[in-house]
N, C-alpha and C. Protein backbone atom coordinates (compact mmCIF):
# COMPACT_ATOMS: atom_id res chain seq x y z
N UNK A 1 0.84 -1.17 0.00
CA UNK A 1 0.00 0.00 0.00
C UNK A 1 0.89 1.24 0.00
N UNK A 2 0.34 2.30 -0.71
CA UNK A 2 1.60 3.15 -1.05
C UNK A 2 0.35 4.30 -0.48
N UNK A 3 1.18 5.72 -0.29
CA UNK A 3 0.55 6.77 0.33
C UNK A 3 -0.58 7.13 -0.46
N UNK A 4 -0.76 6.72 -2.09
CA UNK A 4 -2.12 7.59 -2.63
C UNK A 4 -3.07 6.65 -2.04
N UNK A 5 -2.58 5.45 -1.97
CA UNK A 5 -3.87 4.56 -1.29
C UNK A 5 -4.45 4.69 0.25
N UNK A 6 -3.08 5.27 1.29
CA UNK A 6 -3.29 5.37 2.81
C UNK A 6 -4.22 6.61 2.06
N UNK A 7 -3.88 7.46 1.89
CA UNK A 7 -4.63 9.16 1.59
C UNK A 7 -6.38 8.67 1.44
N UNK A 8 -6.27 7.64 0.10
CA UNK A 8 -7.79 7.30 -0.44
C UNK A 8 -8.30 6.85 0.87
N UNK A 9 -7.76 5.87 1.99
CA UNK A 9 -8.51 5.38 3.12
C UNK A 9 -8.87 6.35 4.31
N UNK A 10 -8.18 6.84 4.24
CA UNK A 10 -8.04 8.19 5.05
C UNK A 10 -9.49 9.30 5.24
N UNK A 11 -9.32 9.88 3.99
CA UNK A 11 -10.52 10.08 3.13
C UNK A 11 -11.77 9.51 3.30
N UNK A 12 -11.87 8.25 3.23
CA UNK A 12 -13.23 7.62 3.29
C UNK A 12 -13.82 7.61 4.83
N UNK A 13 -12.60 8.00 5.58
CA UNK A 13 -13.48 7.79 6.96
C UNK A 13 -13.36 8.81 7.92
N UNK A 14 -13.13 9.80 7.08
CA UNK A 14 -13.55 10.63 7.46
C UNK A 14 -14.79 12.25 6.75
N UNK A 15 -15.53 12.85 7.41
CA UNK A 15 -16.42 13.57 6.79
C UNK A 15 -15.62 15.10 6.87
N UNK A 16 -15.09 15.04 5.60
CA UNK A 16 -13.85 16.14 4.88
C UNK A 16 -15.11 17.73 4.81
N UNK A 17 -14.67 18.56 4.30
CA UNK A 17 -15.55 20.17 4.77
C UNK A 17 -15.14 21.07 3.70
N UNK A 18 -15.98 21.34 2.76
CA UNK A 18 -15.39 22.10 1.74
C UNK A 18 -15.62 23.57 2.54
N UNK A 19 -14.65 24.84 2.00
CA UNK A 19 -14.48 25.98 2.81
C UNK A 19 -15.96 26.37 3.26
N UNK A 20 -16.73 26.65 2.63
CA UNK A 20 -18.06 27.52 3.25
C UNK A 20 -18.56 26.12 4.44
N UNK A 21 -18.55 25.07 4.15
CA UNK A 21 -18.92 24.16 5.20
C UNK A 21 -17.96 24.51 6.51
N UNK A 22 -16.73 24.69 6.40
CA UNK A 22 -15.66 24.97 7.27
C UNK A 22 -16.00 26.06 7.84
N UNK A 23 -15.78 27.56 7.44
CA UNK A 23 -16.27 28.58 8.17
C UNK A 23 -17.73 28.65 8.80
N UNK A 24 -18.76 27.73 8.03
CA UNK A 24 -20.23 27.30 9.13
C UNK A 24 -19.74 26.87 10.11
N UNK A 25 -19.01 25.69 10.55
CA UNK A 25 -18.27 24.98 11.47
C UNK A 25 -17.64 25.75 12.11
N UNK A 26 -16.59 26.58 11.97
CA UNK A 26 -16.25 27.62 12.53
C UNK A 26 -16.97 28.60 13.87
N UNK A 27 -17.90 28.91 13.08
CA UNK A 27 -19.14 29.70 13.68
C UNK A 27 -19.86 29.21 14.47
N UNK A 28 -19.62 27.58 14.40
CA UNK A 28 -20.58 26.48 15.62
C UNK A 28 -19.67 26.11 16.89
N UNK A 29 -18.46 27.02 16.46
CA UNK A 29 -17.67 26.41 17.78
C UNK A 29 -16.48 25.58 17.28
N UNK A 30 -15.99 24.85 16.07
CA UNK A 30 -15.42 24.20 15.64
C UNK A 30 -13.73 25.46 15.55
N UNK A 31 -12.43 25.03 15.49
CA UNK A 31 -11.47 25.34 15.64
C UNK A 31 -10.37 24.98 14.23
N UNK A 32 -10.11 25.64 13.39
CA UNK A 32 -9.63 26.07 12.09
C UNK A 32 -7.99 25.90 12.65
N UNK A 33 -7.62 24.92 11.82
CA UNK A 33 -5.72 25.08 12.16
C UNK A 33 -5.41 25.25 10.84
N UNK A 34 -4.29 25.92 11.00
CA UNK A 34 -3.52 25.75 9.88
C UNK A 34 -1.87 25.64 10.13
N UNK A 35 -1.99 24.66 9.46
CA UNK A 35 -0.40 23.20 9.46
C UNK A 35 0.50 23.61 8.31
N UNK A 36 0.45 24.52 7.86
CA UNK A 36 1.27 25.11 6.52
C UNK A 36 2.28 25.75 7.72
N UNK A 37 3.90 25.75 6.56
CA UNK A 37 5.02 26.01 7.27
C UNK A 37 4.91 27.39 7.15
N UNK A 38 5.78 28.32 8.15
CA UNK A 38 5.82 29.89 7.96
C UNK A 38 5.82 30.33 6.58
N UNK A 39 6.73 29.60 5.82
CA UNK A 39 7.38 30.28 4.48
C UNK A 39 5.97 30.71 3.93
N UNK A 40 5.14 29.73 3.77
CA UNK A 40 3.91 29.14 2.84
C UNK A 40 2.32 30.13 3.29
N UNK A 41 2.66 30.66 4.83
CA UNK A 41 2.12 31.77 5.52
C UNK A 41 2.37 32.85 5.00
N UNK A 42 3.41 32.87 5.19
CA UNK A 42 4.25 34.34 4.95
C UNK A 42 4.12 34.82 3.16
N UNK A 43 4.34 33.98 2.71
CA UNK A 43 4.08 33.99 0.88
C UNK A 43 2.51 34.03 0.75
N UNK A 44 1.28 33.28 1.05
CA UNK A 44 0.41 33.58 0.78
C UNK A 44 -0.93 34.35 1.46
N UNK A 45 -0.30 34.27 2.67
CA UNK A 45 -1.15 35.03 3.45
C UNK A 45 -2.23 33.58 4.87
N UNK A 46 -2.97 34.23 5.39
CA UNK A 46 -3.41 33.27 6.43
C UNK A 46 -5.13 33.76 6.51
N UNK A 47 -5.62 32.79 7.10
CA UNK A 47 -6.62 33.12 7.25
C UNK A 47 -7.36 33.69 8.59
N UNK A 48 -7.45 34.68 8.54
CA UNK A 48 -8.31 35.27 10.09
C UNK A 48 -9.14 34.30 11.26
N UNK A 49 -8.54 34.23 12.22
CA UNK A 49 -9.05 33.69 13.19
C UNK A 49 -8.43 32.31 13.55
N UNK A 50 -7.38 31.53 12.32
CA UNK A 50 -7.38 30.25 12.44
C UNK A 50 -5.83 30.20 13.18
N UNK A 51 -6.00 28.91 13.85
CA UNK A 51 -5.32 28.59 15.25
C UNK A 51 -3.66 28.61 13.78
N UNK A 52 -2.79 28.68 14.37
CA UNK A 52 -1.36 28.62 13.44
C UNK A 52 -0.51 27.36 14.54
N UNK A 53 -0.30 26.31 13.97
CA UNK A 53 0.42 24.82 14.72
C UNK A 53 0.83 24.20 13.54
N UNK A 54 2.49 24.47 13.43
CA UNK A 54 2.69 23.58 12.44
C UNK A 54 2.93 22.28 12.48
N UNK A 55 2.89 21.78 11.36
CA UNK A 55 2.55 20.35 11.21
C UNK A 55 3.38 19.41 12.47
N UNK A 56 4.77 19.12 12.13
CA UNK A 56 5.15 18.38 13.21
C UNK A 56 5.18 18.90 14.88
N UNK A 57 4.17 19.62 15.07
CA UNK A 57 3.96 20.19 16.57
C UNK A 57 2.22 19.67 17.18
N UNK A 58 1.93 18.97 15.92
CA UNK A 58 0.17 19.09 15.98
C UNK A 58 -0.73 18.35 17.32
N UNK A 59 0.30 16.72 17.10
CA UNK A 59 -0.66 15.92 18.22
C UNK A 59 -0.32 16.87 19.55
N UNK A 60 1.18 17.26 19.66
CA UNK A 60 1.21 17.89 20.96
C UNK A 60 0.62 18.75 21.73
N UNK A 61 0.21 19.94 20.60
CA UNK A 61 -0.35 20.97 20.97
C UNK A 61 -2.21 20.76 21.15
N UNK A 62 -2.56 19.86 20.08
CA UNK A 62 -4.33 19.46 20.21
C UNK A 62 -5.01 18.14 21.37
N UNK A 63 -3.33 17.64 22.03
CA UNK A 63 -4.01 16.83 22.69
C UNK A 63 -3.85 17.39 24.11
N UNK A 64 -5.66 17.48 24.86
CA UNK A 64 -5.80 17.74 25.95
C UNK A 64 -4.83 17.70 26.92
N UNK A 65 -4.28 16.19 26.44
CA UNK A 65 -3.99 16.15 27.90
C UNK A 65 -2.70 15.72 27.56
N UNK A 66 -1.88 16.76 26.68
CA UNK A 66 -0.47 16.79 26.88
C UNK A 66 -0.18 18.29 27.46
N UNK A 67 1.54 17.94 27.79
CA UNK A 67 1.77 19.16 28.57
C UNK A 67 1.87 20.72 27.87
N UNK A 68 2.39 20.32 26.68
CA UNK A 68 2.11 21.58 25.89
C UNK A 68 0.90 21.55 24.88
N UNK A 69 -0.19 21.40 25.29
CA UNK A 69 -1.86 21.68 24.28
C UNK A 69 -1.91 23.33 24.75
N UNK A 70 -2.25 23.42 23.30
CA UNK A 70 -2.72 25.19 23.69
C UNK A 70 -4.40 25.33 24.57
N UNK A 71 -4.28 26.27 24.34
CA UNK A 71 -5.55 26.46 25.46
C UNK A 71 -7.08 26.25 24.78
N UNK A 72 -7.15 26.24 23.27
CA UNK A 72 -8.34 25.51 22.53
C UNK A 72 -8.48 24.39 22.75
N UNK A 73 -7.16 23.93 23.19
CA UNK A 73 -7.53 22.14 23.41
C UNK A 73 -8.15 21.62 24.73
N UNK A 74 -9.36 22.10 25.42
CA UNK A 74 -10.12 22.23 26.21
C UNK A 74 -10.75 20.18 26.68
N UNK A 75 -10.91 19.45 25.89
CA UNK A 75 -11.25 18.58 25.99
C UNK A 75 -10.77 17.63 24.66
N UNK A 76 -11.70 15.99 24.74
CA UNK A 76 -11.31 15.32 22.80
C UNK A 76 -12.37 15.85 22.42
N UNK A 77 -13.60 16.26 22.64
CA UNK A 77 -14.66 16.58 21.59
C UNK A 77 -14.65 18.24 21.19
N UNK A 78 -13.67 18.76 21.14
CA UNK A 78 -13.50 19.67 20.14
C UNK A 78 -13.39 19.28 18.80
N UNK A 79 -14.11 20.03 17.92
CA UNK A 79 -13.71 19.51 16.11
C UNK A 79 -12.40 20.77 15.92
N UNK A 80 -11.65 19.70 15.67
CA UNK A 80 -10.65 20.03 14.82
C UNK A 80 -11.14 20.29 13.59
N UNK A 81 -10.69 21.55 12.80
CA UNK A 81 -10.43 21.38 11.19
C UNK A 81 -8.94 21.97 10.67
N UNK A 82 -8.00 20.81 10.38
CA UNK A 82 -7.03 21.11 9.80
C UNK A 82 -6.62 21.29 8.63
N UNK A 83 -5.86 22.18 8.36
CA UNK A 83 -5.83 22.81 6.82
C UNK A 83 -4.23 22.86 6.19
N UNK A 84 -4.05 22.73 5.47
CA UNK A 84 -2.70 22.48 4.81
C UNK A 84 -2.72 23.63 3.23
N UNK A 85 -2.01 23.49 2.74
CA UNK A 85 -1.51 23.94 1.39
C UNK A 85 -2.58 23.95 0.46
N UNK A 86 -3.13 22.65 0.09
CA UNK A 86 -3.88 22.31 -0.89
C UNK A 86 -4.66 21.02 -0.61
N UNK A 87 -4.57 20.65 0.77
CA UNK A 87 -5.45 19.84 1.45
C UNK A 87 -5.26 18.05 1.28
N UNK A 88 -3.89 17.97 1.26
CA UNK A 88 -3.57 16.74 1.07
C UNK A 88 -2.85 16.17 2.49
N UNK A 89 -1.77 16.79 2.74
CA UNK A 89 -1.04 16.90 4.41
C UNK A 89 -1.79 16.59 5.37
N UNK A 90 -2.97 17.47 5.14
CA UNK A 90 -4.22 17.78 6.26
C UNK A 90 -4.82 16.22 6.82
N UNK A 91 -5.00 15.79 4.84
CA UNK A 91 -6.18 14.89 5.44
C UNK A 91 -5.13 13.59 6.32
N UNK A 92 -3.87 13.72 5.68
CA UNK A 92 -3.20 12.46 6.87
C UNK A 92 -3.09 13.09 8.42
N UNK A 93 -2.94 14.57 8.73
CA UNK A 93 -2.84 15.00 9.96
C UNK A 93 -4.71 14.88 10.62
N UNK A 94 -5.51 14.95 10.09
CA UNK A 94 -6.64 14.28 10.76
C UNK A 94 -6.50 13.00 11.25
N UNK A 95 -6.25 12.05 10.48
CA UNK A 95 -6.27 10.98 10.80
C UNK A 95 -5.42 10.60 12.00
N UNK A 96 -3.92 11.21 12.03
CA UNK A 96 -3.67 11.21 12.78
C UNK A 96 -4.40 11.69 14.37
N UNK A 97 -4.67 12.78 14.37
CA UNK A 97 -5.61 13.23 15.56
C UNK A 97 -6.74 12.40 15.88
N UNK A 98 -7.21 11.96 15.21
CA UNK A 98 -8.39 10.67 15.14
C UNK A 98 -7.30 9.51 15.98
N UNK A 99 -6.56 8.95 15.47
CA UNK A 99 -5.71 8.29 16.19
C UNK A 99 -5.37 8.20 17.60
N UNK A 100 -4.95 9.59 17.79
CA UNK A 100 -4.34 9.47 18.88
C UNK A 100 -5.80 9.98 20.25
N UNK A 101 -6.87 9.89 19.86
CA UNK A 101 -8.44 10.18 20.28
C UNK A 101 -9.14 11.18 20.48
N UNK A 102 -8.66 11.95 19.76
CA UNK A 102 -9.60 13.39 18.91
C UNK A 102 -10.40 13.04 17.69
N UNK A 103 -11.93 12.41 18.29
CA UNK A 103 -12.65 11.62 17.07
C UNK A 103 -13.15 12.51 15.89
N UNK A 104 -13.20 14.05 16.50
CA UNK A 104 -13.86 15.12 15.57
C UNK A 104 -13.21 16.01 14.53
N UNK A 105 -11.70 15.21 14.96
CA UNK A 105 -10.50 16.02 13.36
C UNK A 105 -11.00 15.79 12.24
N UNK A 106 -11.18 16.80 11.70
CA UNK A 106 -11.46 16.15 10.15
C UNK A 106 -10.12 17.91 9.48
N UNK A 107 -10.81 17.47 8.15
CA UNK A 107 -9.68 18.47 7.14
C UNK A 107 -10.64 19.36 5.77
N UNK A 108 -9.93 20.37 6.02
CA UNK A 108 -10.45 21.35 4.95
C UNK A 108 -10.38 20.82 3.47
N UNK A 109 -11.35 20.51 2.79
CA UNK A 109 -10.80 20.23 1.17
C UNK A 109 -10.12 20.65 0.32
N UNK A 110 -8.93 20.98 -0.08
CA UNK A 110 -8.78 21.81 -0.92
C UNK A 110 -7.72 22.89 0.03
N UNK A 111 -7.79 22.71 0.97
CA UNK A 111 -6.89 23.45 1.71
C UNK A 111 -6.60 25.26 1.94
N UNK A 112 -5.94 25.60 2.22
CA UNK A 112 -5.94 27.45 2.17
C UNK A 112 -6.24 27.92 0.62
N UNK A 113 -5.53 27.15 -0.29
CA UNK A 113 -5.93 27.59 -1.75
C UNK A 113 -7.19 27.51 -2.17
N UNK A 114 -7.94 26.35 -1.78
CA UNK A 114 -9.56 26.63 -1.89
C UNK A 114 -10.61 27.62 -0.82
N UNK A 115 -9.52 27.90 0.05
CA UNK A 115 -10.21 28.23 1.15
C UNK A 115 -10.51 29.90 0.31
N UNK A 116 -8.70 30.31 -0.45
CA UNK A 116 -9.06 31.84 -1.19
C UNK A 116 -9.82 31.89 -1.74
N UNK A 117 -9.93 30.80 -3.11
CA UNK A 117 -10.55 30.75 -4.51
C UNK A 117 -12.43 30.98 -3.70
N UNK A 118 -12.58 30.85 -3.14
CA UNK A 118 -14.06 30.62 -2.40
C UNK A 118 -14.01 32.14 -2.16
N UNK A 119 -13.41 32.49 -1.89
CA UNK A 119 -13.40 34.49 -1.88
C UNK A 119 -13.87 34.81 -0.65
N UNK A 120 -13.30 33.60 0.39
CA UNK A 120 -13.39 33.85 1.96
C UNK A 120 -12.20 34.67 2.47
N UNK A 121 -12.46 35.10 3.47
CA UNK A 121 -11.29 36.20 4.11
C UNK A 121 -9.75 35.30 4.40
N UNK A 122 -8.89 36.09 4.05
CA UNK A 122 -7.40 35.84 4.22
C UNK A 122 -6.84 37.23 4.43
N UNK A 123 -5.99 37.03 5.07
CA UNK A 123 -4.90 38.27 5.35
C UNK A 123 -3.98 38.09 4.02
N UNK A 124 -3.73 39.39 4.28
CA UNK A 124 -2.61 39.54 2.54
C UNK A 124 -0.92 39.00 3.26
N UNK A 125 -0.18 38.31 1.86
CA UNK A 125 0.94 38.31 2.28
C UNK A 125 1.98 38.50 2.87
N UNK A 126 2.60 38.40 3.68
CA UNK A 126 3.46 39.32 4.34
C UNK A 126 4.61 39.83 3.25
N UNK A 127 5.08 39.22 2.06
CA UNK A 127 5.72 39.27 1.20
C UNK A 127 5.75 40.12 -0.03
């Protein structure tokens, strides 16, 4: 089994959020990360309001009950929605969080680039 196939399983079990579904979610209480590295911030800009944890910092910071969880990480039944580049990263960093027993991670479709093209709010580049 090679990664396009882990990705395809990945995918299936979980219920993925195209942007306007995401910012509804948002608005219900749900918590927006974004797992893109600085550079990829800094070059395209970010989106207002959403938590910033990059990728290899993620289980640490979203799980309750580690020593460094930020302060959103209140309990496991927070929904995570994690967001990446173009929404591929993401959907393996859900799974992961699902894993480790955050059942409500799921991932943005399409990632910050669909999140623009949708003509939802982003901060401009720093670049």
């Amino acid at each position: 089994m090679g990664i396009d196939d882990r990705l395809t399983d990945v995918r299936r079990s979980i219920e993925r959020l195209h942007p306007h579904e995401a910012q509804a979610a948002v608005g219900q209480g749900a918590v927006l990360v974004d797992t893109r590295p600085e550079f990829q911030r800094h070059a395209a800009g970010t989106i207002p309001g959403a938590l910033i944890v990059e990728r290899n910092h993620l289980e640490w910071r979203l799980d309750p009950a580690s020593s460094g969880a930020v302060p959103e990480a209140t309990d496991h039944a927070v929904r995570w929605i994690v967001l990446c580049d173009e929404g591929y990263a993401s959907s393996l960093a859900a799974a992961s969080l699902r894993w480790i027993g955050l059942p409500r991670a799921t991932d943005l479709i399409g990632g910050f680039q669909a999140w623009r093209r949708a003509g939802l709010p982003v901060t401009p580049p720093a670049g």
